[in-house]
N, C-alpha and C. Protein backbone atom coordinates (compact mmCIF):
# COMPACT_ATOMS: atom_id res chain seq x y z
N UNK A 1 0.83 -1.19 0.00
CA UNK A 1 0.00 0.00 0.00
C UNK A 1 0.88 1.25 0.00
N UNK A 2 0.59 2.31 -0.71
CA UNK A 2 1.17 3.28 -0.81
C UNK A 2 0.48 4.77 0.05
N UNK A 3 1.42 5.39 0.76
CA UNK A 3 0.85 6.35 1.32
C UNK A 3 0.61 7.91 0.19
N UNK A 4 -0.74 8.97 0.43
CA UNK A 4 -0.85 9.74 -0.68
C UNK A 4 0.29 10.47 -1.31
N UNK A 5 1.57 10.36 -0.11
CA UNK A 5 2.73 11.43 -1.06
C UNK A 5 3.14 10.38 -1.69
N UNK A 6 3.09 9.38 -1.72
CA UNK A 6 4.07 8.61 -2.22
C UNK A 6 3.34 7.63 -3.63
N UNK A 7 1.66 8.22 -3.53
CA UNK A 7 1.01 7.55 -4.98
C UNK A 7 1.80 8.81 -5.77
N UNK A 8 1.55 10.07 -5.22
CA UNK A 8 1.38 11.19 -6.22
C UNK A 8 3.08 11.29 -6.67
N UNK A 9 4.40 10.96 -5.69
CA UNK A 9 5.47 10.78 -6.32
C UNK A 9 5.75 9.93 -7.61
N UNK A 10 5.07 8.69 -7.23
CA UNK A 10 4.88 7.50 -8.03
C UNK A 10 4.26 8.02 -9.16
N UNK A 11 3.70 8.91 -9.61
CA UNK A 11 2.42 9.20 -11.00
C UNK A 11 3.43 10.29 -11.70
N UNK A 12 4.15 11.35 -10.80
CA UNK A 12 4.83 12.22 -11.08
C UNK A 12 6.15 11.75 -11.92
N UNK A 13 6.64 10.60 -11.11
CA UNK A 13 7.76 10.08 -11.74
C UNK A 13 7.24 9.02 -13.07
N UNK A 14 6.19 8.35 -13.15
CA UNK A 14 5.87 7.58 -14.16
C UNK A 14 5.23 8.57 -15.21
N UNK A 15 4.78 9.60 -15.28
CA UNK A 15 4.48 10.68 -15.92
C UNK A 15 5.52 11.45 -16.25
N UNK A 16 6.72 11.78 -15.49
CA UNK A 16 7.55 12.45 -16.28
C UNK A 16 7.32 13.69 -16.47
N UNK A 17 6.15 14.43 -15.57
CA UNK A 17 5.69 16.04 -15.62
C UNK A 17 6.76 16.28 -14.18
N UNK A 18 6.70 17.94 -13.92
CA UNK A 18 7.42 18.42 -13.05
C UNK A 18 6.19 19.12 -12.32
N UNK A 19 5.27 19.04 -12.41
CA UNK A 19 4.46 19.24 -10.84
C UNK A 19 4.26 17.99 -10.35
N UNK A 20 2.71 18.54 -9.47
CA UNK A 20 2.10 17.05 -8.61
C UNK A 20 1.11 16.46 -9.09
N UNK A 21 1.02 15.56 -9.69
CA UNK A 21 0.03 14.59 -9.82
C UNK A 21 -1.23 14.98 -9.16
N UNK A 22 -2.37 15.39 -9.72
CA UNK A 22 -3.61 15.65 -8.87
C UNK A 22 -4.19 14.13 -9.11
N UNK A 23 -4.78 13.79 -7.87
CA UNK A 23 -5.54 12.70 -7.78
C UNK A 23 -6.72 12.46 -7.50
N UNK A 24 -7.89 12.04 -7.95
CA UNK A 24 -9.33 11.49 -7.91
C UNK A 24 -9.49 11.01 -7.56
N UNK A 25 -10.69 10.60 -6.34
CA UNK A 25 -11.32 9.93 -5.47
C UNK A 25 -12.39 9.46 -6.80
N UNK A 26 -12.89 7.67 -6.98
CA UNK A 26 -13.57 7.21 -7.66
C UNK A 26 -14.87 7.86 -7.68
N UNK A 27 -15.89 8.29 -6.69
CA UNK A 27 -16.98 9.65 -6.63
C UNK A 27 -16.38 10.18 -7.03
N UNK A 28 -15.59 10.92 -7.42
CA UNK A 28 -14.99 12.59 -8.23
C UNK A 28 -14.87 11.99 -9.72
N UNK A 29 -14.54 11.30 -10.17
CA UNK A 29 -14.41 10.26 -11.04
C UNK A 29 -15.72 10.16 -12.41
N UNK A 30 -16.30 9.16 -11.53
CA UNK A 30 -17.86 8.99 -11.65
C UNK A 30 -18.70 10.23 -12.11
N UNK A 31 -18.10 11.29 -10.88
CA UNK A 31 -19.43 12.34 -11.30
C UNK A 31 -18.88 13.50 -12.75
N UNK A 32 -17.70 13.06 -12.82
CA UNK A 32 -16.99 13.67 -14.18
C UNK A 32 -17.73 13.73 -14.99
N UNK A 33 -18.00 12.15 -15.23
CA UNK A 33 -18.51 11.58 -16.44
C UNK A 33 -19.86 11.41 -16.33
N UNK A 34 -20.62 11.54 -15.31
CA UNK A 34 -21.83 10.95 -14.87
C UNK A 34 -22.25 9.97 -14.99
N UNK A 35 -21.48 8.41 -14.23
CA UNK A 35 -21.76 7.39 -13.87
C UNK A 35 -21.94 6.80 -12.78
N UNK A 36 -22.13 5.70 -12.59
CA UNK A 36 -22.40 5.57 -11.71
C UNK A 36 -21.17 5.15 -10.69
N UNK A 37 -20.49 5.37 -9.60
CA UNK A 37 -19.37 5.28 -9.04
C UNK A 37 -18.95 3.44 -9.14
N UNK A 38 -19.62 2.49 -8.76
CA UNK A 38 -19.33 0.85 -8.72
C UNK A 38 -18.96 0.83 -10.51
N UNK A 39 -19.53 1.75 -11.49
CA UNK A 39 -19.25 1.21 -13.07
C UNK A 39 -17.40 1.68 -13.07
N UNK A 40 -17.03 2.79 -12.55
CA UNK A 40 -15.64 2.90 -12.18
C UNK A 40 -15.06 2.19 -11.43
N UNK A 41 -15.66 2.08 -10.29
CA UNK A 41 -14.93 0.60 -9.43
C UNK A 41 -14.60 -0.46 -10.12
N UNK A 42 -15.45 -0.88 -11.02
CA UNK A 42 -15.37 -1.79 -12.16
C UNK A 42 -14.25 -1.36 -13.30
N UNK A 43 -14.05 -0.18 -13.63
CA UNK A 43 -13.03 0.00 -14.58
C UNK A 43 -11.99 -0.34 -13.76
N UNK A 44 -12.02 0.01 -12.77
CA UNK A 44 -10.50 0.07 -12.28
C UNK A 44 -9.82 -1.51 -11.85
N UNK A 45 -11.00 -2.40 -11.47
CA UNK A 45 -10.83 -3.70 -11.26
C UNK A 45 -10.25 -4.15 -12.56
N UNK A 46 -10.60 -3.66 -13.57
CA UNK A 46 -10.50 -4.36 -14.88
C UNK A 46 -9.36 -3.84 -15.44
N UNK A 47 -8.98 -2.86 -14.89
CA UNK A 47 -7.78 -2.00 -15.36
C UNK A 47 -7.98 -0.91 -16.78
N UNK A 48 -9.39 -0.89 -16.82
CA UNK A 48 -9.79 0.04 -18.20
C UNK A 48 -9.16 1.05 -17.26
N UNK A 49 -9.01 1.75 -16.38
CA UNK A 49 -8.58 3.24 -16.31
C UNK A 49 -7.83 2.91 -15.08
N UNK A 50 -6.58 3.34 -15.00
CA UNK A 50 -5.32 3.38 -14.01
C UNK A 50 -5.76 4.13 -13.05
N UNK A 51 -5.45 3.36 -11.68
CA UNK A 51 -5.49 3.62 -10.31
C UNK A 51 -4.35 3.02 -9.49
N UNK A 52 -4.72 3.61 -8.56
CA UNK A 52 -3.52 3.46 -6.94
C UNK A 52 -4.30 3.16 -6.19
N UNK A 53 -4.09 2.26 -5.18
CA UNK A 53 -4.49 2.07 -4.10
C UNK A 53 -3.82 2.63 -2.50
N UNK A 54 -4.37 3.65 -2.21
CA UNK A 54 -4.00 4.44 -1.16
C UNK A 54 -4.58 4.04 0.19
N UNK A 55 -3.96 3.15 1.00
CA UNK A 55 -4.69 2.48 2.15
C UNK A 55 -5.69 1.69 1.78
N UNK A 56 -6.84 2.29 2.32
CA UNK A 56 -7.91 0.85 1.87
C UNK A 56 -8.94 1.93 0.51
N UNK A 57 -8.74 2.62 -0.19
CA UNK A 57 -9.35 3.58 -0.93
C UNK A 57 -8.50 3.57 -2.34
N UNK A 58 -9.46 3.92 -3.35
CA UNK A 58 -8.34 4.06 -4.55
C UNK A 58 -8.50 5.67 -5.15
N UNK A 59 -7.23 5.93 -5.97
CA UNK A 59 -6.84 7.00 -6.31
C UNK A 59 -6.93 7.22 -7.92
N UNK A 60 -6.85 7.59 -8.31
CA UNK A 60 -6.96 8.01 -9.82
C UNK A 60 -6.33 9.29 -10.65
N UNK A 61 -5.42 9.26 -11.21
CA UNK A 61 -4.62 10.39 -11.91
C UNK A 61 -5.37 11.04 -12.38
N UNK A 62 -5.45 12.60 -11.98
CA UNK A 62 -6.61 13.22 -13.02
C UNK A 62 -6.64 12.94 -14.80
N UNK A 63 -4.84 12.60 -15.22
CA UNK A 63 -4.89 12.25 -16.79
C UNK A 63 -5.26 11.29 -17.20
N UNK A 64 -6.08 10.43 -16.30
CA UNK A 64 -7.11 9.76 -16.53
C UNK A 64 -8.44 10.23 -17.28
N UNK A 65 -9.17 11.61 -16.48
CA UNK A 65 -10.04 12.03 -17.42
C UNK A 65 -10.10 12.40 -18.47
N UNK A 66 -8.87 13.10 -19.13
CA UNK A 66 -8.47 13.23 -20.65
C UNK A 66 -8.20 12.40 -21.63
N UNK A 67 -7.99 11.27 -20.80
CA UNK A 67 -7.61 10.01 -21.22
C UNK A 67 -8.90 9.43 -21.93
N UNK A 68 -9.73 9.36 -20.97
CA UNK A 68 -10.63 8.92 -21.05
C UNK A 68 -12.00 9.56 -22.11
N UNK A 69 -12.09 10.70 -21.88
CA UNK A 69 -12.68 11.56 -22.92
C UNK A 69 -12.35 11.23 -24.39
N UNK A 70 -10.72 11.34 -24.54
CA UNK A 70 -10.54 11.07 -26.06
C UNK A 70 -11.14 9.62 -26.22
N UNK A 71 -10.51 9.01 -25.26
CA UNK A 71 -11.61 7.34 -25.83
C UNK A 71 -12.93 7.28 -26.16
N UNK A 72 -13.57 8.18 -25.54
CA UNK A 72 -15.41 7.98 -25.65
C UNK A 72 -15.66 9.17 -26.99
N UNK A 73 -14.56 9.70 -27.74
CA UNK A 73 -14.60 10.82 -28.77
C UNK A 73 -14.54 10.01 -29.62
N UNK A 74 -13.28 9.15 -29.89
CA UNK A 74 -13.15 8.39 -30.96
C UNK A 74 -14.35 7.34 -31.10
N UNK A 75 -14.61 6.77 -30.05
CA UNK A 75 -15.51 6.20 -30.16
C UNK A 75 -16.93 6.18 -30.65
N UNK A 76 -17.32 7.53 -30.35
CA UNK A 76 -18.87 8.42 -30.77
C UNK A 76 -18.47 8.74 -32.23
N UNK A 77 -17.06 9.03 -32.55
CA UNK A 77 -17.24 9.47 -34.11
C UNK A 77 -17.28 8.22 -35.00
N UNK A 78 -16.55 6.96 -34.62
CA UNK A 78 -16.81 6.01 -35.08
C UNK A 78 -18.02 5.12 -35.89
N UNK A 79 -19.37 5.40 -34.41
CA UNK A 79 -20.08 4.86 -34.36
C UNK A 79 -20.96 5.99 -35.35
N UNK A 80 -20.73 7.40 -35.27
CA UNK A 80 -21.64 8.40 -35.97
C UNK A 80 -21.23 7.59 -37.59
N UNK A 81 -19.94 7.63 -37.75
CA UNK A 81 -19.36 7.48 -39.33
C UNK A 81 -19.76 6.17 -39.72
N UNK A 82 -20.31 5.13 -38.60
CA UNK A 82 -20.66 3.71 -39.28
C UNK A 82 -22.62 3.97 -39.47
N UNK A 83 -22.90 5.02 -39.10
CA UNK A 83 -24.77 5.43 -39.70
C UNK A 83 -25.00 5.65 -40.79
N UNK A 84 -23.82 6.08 -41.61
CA UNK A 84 -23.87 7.30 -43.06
C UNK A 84 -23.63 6.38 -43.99
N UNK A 85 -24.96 6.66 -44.72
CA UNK A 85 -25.32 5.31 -46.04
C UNK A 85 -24.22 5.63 -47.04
C-alpha cells in the first residue's frame, strides 16, 4: 500500500511532468462523467482506467479524465461514421 505522497510521487515520476500529480477519489471520477461510481470501481478492477491504491481507498490520476474523454470521442465518431449510407 502506498501512502498519498508517495502515490502522487509515483504518478509524477511515471508521468515524467514536473508538478504534482492531482488525484481522484472514484466519486470525483464517476461524477466527471456521470456514472455511476461501482461502473468505475469496475473500470479500475478491470484496469480500463489506471489507479492506486491508497490504504484501503483508490486513487486516480486526473490524466485519466483526458484520457478517457478522447476514448469515448473516438468512439462516438466512429459509431456516428458507421450510420452514413
Amino acid at each position: 500500500m502506498l501512502s498519498l505522497v508517495q502515490a502522487q510521487h509515483h504518478l509524477k515520476d511515471k508521468a515524467g511532468d514536473s508538478g504534482e500529480a492531482e488525484l481522484l477519489l472514484p466519486d470525483e471520477f464517476a461524477r466527471y462523467f456521470r456514472l455511476h461510481v461501482e461502473t468505475v470501481r469496475r473500470w479500475i478492477r478491470t484496469r480500463r482506467i489506471q489507479a492506486l491504491k491508497v490504504g484501503r481507498s483508490w486513487r486516480i490520476p486526473a490524466s485519466e479524465l483526458t484520457r478517457v474523454s478522447k476514448e469515448g470521442d473516438r468512439k462516438s465518431t466512429r459509431l456516428n461514421s458507421s450510420h452514413i449510407p
